[in-house]
C-alpha atoms as a PDB file:
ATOM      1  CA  UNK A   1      -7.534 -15.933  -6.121  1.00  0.00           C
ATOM      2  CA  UNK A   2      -9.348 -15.159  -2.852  1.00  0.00           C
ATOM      3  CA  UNK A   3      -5.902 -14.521  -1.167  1.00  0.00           C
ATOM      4  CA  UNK A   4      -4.309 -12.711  -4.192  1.00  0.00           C
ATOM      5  CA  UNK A   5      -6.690  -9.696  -4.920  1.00  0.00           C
ATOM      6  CA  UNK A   6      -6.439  -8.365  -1.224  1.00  0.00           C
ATOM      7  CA  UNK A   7      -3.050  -8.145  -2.128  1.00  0.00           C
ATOM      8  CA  UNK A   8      -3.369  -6.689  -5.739  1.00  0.00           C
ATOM      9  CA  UNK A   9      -5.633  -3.896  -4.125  1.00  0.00           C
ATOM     10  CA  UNK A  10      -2.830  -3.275  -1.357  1.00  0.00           C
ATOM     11  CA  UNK A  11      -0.464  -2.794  -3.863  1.00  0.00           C
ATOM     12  CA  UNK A  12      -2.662  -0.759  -6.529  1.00  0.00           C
ATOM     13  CA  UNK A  13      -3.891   1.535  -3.760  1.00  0.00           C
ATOM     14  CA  UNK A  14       0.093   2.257  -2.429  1.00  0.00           C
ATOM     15  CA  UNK A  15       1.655   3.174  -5.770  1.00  0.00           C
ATOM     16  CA  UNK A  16      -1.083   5.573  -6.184  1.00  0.00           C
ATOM     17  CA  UNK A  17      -0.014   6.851  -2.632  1.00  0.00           C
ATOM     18  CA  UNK A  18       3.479   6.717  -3.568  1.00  0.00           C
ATOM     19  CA  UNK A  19       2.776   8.997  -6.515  1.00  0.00           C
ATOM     20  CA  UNK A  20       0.854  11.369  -4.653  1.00  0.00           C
ATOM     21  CA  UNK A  21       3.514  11.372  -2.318  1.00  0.00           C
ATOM     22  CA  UNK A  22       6.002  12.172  -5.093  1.00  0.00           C
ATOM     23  CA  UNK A  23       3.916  14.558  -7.056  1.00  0.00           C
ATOM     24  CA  UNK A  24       2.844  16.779  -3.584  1.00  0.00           C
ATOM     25  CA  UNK A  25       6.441  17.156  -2.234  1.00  0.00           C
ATOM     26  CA  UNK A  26       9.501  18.251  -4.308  1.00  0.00           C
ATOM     27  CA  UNK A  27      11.862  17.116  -1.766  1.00  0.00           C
ATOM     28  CA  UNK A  28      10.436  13.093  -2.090  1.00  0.00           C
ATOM     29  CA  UNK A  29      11.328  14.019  -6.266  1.00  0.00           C
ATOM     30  CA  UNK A  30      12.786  10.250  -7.880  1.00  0.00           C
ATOM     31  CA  UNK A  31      12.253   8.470 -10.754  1.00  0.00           C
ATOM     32  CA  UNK A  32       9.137   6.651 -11.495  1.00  0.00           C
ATOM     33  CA  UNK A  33      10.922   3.186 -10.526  1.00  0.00           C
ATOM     34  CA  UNK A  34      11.684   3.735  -6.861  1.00  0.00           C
ATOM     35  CA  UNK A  35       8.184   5.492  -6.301  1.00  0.00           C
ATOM     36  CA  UNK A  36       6.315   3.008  -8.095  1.00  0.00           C
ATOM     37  CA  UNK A  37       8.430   0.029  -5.874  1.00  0.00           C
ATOM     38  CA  UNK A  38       8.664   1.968  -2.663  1.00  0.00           C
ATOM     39  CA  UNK A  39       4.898   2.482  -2.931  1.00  0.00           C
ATOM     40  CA  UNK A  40       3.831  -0.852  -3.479  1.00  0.00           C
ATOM     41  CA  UNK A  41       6.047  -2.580  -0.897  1.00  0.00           C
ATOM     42  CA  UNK A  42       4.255   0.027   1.594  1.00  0.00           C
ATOM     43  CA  UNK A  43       1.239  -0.306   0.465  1.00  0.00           C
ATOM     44  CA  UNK A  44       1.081  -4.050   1.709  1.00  0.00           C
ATOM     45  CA  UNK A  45       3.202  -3.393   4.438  1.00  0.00           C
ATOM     46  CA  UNK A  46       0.595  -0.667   5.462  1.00  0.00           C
ATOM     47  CA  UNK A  47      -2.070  -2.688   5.002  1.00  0.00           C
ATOM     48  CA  UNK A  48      -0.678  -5.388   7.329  1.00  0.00           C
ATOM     49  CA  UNK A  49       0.250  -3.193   9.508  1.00  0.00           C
ATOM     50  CA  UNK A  50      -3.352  -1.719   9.579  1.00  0.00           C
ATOM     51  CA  UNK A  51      -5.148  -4.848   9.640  1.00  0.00           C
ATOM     52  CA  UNK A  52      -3.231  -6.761  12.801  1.00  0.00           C
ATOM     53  CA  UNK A  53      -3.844  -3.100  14.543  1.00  0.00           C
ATOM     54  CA  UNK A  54      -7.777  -3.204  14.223  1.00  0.00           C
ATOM     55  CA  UNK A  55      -7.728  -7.155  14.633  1.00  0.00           C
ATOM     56  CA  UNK A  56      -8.053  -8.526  10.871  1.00  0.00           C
ATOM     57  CA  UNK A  57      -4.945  -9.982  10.346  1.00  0.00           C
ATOM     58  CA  UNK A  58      -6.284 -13.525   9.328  1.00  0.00           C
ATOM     59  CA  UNK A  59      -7.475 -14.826   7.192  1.00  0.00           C
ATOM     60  CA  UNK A  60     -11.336 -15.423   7.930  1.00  0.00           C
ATOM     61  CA  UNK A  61     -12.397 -18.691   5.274  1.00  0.00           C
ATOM     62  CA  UNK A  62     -16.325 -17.203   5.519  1.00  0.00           C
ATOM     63  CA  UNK A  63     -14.311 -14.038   4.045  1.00  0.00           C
ATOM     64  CA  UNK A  64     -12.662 -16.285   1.666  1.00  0.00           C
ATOM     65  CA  UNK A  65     -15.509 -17.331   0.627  1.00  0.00           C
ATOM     66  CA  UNK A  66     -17.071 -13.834   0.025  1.00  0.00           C
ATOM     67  CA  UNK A  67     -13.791 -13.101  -2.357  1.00  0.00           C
ATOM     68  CA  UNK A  68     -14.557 -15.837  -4.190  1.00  0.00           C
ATOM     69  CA  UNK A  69     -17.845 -14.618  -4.832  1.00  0.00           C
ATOM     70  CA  UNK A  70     -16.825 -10.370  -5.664  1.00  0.00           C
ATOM     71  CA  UNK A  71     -14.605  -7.938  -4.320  1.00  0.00           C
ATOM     72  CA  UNK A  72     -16.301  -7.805  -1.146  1.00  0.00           C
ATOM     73  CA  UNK A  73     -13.503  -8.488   1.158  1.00  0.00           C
ATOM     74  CA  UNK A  74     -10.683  -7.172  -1.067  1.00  0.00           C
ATOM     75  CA  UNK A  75     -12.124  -3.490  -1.013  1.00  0.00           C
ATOM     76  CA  UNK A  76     -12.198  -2.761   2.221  1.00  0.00           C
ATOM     77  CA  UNK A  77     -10.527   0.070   4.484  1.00  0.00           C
ATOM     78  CA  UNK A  78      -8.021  -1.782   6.230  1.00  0.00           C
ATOM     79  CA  UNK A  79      -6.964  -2.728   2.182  1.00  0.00           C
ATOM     80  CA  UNK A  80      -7.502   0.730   0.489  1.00  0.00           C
ATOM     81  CA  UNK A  81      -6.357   2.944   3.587  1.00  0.00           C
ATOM     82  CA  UNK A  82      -3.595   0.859   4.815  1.00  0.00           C
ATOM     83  CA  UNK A  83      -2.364   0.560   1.276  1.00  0.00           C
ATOM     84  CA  UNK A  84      -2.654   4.297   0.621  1.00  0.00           C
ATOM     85  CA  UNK A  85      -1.142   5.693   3.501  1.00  0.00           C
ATOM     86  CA  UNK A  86       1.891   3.045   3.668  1.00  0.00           C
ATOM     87  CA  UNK A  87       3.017   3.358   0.072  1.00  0.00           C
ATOM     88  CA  UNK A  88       2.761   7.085   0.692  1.00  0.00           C
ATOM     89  CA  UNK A  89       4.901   7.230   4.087  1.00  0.00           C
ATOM     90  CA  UNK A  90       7.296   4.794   2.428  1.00  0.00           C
ATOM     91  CA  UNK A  91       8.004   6.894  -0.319  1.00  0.00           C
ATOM     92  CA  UNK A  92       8.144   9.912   1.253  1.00  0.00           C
ATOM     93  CA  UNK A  93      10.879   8.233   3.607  1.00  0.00           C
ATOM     94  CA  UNK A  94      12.610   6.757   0.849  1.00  0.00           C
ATOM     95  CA  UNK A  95      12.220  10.235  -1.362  1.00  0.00           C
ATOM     96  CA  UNK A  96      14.283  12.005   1.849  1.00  0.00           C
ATOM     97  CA  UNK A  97      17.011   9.395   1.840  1.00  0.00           C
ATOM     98  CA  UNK A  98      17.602   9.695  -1.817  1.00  0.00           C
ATOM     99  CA  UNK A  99      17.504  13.848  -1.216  1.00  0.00           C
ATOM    100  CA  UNK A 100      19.649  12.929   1.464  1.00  0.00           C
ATOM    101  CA  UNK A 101      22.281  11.431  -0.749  1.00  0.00           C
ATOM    102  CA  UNK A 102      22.482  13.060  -2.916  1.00  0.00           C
ATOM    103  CA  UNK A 103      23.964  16.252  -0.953  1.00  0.00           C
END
């Protein structure tokens, strides 16, 4: 569980991005499916992303440990801000491909 809800708050935190994304730009305008996919495969993509650029890309077993024990390491910035901002750039990219197509 300690290594799963990093990864459920990555995901949680880039479909929300995703939608933003989707609901701020008419150009990234899809269905709900490939925002809601697009924004959670960038949202942990982001977030790993983020995390081996400021050094926390392992897995620390004293942080493991705080998991365990709350959300302590799960909410964190390198989770909520990497997970944000890649499900957002994600969708926006895959918004402009599908615009893209379709003309």
């Amino acid at each position: 569980m300690e290594t799963l809800l990093p990864i459920i708050v990555q995901v949680v935190t880039g479909i929300i991005g995703g939608q933003a994304v989707g609901a701020a730009f008419k150009q990234a305008a899809m269905g709900q499916l490939p925002k809601i996919l697009s924004g959670a495969i960038g949202g942990v993509g982001g977030a790993a992303i983020l995390g081996s650029l400021l050094g926390g890309g392992g897995i620390d077993p004293s942080a493991a440990t705080a998991a365990a024990e709350g959300l302590g390491v799960a909410i964190n910035l390198n989770n909520i801000l990497g997970g944000a901002g890649g499900g957002a750039i994600l969708t926006g990219i895959v918004g402009a491909v599908m615009n893209a197509m379709k003309k």
